[in-house]
Every structure is written in structure tokens, then in C-alpha cells.
C-alpha atoms as a PDB file:
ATOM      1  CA  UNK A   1      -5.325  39.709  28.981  1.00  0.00           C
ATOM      2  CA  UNK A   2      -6.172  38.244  25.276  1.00  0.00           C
ATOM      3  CA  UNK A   3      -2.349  37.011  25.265  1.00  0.00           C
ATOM      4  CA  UNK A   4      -2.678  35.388  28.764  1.00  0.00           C
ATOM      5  CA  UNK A   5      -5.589  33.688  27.047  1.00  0.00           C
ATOM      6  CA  UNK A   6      -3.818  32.671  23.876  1.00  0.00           C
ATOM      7  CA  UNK A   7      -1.138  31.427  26.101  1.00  0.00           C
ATOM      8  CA  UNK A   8      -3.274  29.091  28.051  1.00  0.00           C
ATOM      9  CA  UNK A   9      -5.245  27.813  25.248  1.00  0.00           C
ATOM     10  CA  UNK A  10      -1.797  26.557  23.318  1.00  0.00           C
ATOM     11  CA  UNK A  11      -0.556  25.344  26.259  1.00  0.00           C
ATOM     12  CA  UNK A  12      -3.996  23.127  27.072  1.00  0.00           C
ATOM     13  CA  UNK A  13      -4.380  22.611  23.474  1.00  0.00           C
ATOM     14  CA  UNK A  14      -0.817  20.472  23.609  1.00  0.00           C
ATOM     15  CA  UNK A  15      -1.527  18.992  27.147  1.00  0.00           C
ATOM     16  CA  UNK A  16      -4.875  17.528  25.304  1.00  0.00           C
ATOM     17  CA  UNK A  17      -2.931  15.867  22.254  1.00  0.00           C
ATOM     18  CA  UNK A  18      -0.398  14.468  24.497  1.00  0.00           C
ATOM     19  CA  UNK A  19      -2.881  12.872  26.463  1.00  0.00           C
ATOM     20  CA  UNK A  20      -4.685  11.602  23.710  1.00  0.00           C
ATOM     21  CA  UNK A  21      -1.441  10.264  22.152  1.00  0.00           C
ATOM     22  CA  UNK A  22      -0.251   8.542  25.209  1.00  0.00           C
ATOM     23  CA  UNK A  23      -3.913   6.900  25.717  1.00  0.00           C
ATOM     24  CA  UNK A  24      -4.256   5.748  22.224  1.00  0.00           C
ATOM     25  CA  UNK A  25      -0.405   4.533  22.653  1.00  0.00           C
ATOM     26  CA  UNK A  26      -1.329   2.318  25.642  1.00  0.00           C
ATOM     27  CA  UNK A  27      -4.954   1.376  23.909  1.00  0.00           C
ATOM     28  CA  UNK A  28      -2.754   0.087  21.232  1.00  0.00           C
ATOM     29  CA  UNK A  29      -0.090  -2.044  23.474  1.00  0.00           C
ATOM     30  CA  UNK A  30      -2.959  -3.536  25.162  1.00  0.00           C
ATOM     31  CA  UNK A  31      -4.771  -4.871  22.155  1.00  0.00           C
ATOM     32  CA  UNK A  32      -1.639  -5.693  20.305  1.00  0.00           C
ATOM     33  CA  UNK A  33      -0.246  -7.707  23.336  1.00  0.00           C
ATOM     34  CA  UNK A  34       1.114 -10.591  22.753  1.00  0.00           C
ATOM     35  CA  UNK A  35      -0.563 -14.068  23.712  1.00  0.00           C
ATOM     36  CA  UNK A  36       0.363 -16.331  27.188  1.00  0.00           C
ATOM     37  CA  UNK A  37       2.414 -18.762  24.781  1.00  0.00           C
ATOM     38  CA  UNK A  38       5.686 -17.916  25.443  1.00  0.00           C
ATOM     39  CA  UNK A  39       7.239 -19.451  22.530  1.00  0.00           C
ATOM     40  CA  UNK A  40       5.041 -17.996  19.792  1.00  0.00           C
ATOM     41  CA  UNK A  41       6.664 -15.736  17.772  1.00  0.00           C
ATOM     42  CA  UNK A  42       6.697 -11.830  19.069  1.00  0.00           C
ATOM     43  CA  UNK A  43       7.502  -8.305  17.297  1.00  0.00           C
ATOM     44  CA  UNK A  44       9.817  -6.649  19.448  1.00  0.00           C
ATOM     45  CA  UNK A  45      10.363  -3.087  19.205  1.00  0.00           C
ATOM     46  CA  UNK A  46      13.545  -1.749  20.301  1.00  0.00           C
ATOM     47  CA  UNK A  47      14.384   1.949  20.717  1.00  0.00           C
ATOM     48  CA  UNK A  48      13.961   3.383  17.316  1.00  0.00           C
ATOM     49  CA  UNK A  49      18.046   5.174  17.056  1.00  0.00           C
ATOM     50  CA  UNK A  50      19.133   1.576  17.485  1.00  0.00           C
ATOM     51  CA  UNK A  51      20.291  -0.289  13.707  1.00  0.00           C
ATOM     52  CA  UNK A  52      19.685  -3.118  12.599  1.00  0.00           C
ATOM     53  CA  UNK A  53      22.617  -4.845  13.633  1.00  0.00           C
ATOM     54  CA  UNK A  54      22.228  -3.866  17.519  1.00  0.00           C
ATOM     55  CA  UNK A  55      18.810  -5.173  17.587  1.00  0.00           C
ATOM     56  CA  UNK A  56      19.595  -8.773  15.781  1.00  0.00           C
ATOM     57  CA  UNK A  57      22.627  -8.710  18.505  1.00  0.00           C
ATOM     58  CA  UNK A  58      20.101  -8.111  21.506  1.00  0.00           C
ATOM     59  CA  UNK A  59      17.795 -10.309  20.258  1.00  0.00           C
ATOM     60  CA  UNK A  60      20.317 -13.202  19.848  1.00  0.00           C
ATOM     61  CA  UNK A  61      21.850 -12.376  23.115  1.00  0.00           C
ATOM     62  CA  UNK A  62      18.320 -12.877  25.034  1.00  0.00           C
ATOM     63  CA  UNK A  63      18.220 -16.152  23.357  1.00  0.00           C
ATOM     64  CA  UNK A  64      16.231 -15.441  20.030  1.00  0.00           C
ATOM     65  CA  UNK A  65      16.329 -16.040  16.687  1.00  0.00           C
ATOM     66  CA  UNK A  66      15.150 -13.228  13.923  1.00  0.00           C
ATOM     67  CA  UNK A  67      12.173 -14.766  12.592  1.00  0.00           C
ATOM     68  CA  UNK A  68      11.870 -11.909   9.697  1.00  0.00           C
ATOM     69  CA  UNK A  69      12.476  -7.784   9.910  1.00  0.00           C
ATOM     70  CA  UNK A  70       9.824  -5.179  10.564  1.00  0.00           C
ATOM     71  CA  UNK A  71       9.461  -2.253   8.848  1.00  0.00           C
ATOM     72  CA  UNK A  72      12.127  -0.286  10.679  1.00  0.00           C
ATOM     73  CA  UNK A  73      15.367  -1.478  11.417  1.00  0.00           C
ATOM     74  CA  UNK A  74      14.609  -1.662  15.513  1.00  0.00           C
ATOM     75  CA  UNK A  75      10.743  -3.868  15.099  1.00  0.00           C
ATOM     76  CA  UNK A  76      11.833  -7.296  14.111  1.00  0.00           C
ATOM     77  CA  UNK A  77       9.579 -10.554  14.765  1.00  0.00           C
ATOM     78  CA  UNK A  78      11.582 -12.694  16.685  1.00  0.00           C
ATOM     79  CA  UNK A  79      11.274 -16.640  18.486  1.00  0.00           C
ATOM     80  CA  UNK A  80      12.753 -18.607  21.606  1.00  0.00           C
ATOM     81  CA  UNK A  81      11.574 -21.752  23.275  1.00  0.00           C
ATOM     82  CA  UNK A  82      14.483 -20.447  25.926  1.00  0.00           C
ATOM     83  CA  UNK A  83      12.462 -20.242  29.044  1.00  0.00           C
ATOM     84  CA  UNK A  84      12.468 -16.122  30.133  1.00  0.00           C
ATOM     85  CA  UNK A  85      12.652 -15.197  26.489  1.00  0.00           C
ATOM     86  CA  UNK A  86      10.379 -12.112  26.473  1.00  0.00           C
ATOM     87  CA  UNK A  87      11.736 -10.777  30.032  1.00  0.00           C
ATOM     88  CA  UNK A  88      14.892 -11.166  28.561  1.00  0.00           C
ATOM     89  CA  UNK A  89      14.114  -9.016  25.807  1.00  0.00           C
ATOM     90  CA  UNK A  90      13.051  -6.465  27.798  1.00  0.00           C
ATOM     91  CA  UNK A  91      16.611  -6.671  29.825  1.00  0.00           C
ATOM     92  CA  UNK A  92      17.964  -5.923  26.527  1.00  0.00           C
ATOM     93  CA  UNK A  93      16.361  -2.968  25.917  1.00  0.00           C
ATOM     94  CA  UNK A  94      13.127  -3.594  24.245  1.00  0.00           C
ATOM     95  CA  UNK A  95      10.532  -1.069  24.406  1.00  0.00           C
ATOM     96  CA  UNK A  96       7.040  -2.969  23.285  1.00  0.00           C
ATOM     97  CA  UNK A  97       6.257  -6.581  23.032  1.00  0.00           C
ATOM     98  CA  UNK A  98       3.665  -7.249  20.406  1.00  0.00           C
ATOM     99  CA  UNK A  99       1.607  -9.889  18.883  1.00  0.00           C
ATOM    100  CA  UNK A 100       3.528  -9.671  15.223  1.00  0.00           C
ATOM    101  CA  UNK A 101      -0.254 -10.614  13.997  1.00  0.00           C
ATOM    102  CA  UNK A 102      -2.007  -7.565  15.213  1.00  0.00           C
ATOM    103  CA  UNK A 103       0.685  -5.887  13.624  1.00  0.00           C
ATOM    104  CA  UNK A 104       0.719  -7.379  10.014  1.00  0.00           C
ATOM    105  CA  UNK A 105      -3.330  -6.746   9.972  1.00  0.00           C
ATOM    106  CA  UNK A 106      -2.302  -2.910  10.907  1.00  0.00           C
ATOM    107  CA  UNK A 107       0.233  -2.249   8.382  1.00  0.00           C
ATOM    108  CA  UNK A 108      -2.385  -3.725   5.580  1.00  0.00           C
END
């Protein structure tokens, strides 16, 4: 009975930090969402196993320029006045879209 119990308390124990991780993840996307002006400059996070080099190449290939890098090789700030830009991005396999503001006051 006590290791039924033990069981069930790990087991809600890492239901409860998962849930507070993904609602502190989304809190956190929301706030750090970039603005309506679609040619602003945006932080673009691309899936983390990705280099450097592929995410300068998706970036360029949805019509960007790499404004500067983040601090991992798959955030870089990027800019487009190409109409679609940011949907684009997201074709090419970006995870997040953030304001690369919101992110610069975080990292200080």
C-alpha cells in the first residue's frame, strides 16, 4: 500500500511540474510576442539541434536578413519588409516568434 502511494505521489509530483512548465512556457510567449509591425525586427527561435548555419539558411530563404545572433546558435534576431515574413518563418521551421526586446531585458 505505502509503495502504491509513493508511486502516485512521483507520478503527480511530475504531472504538476510539467504543467507548471508548459504554463509558464506559454505565459512567456504571450508576453514576449512580438508587436503587429511586421517589419520590426523579430528573435526567431528555431529548433535548438539545428546550427548556426541551417538557421541563417532558413532565415534567408523566408526572405530575412540576420540582424545579429542570439545566444544559441538556433535564436537569431532577424528583419524582412517581404510581405509574409514571419509566416514564412514559421514554414521554415521556427518554433517561437519573439519581440527580440523582451528578450534582451530577460537575459540582463
Amino acid at each position: 500500500m505505502a509503495e502504491r502511494r509513493e508511486k502516485h505521489r512521483g507520478r503527480n509530483a511530475a504531472l504538476t511540474l510539467a504543467l507548471l512548465a508548459a504554463s509558464l512556457g506559454a505565459m512567456g510567449a504571450v508576453t514576449m510576442a512580438p508587436g503587429d509591425d511586421e517589419t520590426a525586427p523579430v528573435a526567431v527561435l528555431f529548433p535548438l539541434w539545428w546550427d548556426g548555419d541551417r538557421s541563417f539558411l532558413a532565415t534567408v530563404a523566408a526572405g530575412g536578413v540576420v540582424v545579429r545572433e542570439g545566444a544559441v546558435s538556433s535564436l537569431l534576431v532577424t528583419q524582412s519588409s517581404e510581405p509574409g515574413f514571419r509566416r514564412k518563418l514559421q514554414a521554415a521551421g521556427a518554433w517561437l516568434l519573439l519581440d527580440p526586446k523582451a528578450i534582451a531585458a530577460c537575459l540582463k
